[in-house]
C-alpha atoms as a PDB file:
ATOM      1  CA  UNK A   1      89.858 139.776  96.934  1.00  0.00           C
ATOM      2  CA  UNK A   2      86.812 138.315  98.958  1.00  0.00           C
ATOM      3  CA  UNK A   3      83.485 139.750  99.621  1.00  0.00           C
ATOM      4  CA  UNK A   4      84.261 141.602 102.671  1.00  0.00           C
ATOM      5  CA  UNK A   5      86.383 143.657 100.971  1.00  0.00           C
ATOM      6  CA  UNK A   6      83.670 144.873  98.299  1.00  0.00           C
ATOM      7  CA  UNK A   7      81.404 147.360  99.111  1.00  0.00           C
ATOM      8  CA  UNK A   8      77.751 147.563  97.602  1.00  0.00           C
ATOM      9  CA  UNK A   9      75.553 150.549  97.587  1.00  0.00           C
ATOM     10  CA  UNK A  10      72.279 150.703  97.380  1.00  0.00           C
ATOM     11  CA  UNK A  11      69.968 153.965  96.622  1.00  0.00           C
ATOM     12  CA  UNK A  12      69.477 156.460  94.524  1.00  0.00           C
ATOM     13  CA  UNK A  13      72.115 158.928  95.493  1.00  0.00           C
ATOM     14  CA  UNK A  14      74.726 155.764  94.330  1.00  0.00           C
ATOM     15  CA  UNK A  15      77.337 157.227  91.862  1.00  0.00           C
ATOM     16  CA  UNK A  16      76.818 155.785  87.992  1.00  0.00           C
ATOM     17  CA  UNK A  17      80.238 153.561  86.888  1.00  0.00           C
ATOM     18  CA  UNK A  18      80.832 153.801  83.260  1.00  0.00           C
ATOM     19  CA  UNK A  19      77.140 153.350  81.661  1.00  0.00           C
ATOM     20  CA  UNK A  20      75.875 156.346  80.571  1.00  0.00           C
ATOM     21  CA  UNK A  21      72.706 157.994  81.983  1.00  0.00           C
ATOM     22  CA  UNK A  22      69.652 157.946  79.551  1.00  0.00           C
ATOM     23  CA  UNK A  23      68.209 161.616  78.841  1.00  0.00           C
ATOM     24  CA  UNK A  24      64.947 163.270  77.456  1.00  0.00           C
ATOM     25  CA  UNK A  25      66.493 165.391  74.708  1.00  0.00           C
ATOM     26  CA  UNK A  26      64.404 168.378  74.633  1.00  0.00           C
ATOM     27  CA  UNK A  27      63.840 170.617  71.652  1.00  0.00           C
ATOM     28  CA  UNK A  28      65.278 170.371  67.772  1.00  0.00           C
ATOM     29  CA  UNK A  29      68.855 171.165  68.419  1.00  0.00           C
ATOM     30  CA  UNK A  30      69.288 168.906  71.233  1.00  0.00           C
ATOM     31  CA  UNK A  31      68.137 166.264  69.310  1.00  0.00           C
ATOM     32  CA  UNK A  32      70.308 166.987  65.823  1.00  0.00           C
ATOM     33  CA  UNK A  33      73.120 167.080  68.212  1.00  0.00           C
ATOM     34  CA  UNK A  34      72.976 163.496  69.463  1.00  0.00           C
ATOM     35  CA  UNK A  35      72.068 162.481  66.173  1.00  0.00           C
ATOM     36  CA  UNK A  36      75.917 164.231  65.159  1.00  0.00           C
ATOM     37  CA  UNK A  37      77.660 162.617  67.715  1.00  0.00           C
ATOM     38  CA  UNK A  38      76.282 159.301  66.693  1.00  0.00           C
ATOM     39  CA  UNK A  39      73.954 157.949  69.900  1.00  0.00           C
ATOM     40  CA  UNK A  40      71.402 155.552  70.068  1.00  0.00           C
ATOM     41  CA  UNK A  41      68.075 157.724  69.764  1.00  0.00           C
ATOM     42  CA  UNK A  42      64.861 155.853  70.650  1.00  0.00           C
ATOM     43  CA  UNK A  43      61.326 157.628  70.306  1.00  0.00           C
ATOM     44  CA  UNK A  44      58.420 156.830  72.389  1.00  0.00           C
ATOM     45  CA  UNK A  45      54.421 158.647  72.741  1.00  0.00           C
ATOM     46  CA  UNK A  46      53.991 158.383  76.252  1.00  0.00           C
ATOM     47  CA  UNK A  47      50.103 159.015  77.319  1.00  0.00           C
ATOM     48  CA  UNK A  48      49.025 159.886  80.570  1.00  0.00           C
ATOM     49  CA  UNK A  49      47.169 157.319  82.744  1.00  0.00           C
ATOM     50  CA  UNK A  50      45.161 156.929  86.018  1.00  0.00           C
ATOM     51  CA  UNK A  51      43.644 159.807  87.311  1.00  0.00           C
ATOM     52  CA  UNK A  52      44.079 161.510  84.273  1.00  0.00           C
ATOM     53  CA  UNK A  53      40.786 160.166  82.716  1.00  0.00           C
ATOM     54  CA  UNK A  54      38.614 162.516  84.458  1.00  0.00           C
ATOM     55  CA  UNK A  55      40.484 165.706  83.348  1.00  0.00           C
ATOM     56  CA  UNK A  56      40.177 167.521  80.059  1.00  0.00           C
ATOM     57  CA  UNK A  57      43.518 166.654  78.170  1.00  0.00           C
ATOM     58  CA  UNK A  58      42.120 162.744  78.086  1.00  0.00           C
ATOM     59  CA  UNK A  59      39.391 164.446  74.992  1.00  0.00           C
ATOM     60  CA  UNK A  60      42.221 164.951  72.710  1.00  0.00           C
ATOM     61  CA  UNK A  61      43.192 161.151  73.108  1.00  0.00           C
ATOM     62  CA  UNK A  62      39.606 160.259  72.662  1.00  0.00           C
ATOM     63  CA  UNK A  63      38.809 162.378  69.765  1.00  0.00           C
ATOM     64  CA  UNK A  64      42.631 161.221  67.918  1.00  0.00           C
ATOM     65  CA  UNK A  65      40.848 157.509  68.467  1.00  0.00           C
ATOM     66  CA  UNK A  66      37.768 158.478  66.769  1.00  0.00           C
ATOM     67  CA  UNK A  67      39.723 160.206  64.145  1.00  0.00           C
ATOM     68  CA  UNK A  68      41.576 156.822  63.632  1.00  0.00           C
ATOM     69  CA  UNK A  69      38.765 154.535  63.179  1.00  0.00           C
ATOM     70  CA  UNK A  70      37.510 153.590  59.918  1.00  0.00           C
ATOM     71  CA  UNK A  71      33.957 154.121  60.708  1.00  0.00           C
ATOM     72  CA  UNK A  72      32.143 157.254  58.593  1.00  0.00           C
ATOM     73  CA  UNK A  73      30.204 159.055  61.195  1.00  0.00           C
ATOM     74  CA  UNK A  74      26.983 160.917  59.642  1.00  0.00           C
ATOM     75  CA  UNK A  75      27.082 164.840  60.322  1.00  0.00           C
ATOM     76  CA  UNK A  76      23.553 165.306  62.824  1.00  0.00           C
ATOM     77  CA  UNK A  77      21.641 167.513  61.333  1.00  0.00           C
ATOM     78  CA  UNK A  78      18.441 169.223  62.605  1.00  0.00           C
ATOM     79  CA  UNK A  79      15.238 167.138  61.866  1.00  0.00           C
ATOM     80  CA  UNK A  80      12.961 168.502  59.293  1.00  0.00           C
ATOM     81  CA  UNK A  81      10.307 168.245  61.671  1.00  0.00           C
ATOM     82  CA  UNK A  82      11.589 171.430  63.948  1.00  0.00           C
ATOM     83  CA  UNK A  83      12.307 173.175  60.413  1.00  0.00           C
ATOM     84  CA  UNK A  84       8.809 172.951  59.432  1.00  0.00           C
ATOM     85  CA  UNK A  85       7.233 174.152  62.834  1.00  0.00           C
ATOM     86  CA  UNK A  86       9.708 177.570  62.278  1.00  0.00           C
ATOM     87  CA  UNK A  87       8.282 178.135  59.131  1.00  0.00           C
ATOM     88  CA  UNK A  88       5.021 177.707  60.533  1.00  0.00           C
ATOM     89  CA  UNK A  89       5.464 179.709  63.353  1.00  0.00           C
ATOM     90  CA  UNK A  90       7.056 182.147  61.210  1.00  0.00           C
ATOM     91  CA  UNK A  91       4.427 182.597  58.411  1.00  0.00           C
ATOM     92  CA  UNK A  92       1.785 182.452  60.590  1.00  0.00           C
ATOM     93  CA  UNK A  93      -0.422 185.902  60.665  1.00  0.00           C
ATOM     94  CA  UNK A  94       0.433 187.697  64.525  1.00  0.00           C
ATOM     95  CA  UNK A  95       3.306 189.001  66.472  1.00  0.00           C
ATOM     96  CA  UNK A  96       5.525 186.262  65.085  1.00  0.00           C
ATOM     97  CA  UNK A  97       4.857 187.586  61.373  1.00  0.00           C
ATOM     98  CA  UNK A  98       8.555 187.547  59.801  1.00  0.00           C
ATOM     99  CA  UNK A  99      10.768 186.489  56.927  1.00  0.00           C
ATOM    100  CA  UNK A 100      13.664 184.610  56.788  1.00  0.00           C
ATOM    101  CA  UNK A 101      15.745 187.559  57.124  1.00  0.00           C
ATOM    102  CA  UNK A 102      13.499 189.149  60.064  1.00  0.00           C
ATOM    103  CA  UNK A 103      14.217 186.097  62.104  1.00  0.00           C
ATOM    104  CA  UNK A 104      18.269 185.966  61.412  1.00  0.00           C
ATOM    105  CA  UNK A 105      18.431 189.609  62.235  1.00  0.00           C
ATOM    106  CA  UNK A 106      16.920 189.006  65.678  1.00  0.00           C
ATOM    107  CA  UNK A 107      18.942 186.122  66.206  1.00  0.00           C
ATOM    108  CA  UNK A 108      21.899 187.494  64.686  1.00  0.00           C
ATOM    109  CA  UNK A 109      22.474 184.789  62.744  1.00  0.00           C
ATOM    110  CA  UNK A 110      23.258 184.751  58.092  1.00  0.00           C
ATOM    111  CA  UNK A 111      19.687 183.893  56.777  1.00  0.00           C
ATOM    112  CA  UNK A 112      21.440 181.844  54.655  1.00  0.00           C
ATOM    113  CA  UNK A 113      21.267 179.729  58.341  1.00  0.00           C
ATOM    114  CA  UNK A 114      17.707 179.890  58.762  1.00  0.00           C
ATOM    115  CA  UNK A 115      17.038 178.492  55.571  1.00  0.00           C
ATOM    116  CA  UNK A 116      19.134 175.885  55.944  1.00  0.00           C
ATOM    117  CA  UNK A 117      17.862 175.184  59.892  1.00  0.00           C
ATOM    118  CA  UNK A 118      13.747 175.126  58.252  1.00  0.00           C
ATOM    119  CA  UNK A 119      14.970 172.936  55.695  1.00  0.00           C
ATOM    120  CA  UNK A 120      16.394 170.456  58.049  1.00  0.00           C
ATOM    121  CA  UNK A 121      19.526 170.514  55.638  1.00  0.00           C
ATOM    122  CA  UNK A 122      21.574 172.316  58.166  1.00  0.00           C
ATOM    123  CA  UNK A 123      24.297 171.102  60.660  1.00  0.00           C
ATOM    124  CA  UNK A 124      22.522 170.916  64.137  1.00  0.00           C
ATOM    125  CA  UNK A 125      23.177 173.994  65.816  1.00  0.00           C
ATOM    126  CA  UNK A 126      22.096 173.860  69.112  1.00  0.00           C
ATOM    127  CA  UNK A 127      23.134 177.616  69.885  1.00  0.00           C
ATOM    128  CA  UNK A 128      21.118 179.083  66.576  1.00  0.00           C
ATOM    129  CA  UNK A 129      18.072 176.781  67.403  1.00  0.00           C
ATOM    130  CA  UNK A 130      18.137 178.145  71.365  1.00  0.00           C
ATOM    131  CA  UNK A 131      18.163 181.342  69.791  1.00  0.00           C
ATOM    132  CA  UNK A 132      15.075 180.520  67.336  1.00  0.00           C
ATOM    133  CA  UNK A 133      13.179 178.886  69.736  1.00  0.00           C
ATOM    134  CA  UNK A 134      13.588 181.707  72.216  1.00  0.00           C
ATOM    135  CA  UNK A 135      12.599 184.652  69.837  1.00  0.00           C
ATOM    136  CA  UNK A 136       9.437 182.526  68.415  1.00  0.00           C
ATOM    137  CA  UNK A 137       8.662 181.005  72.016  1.00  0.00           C
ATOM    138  CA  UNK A 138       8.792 177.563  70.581  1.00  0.00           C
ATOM    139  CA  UNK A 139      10.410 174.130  72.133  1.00  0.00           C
ATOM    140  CA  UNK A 140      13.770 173.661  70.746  1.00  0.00           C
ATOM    141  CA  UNK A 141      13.431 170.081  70.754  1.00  0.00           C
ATOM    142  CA  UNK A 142       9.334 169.505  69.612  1.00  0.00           C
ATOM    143  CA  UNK A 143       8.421 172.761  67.800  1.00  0.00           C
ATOM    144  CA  UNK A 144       5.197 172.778  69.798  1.00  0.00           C
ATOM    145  CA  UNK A 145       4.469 176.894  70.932  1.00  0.00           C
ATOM    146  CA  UNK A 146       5.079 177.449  74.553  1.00  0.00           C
ATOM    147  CA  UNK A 147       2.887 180.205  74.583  1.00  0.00           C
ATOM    148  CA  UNK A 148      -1.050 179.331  75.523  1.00  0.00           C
ATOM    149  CA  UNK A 149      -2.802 181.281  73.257  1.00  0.00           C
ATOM    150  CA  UNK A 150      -1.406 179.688  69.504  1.00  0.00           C
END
């Protein structure tokens, strides 16, 4: 037989010959059932790439990377600065007059987290110290009063 008499085809719609197709097994059972019937089963994580970067599944891979690394990241916690210009605003004689409890129950908050937030022991809270700053008219980030008169 020569050449001419072969015929080659080329594409995808080309029928297999006798290798067998690789598949995605899908699910548990599919994959205890090739494991029975003896095939070769190969594993691989496949991450997404390209475009992908910009969307919001790409934050899981970044925080599974942070997770990995061996490096202890300190918890941020609120600066003892801020706590001390809540307690003064808060003990100081006028409309802003309150205890610890006064203040969580406007800001619907445990007081257990305004202690902790004038103590500067607390986790940073940005939502809670919004809230603070708000009902006491102080800057969230300074502690200065935003109101003229004080």
């Amino acid at each position: 037989m020569d050449d001419w008499d072969t015929v080659t085809k080329i594409g995808s719609k080309t029928g297999g010959g006798a290798s067998s197709r690789e598949t995605v097994v899908r699910g548990k059972g599919a994959l205890n059932q090739a494991q029975r019937s003896g095939a070769i089963i190969g594993t691989e994580k496949k991450y997404a790439t390209g475009n992908s970067v910009n969307k919001a599944g790409s934050e899981g891979q970044r925080l599974t990377k942070v997770d990995r690394s061996d490096d202890i990241i300190p918890v941020q916690k609120t600066g003892t600065e801020i706590g001390a210009a809540i307690r003064a605003r808060r003990s100081k004689e006028g409309q802003y007059k309150m205890t610890q409890a006064e203040l969580a129950k406007k800001v619907n908050a445990p007081a257990n987290d305004i202690k902790l937030l004038e103590s500067g022991e607390g986790i940073k809270n940005q939502g809670l110290l919004n809230r603070v700053a708000r009902t006491l008219k102080i800057s969230p980030k300074t502690g200065k009063p935003l109101d003229e008169d004080n």
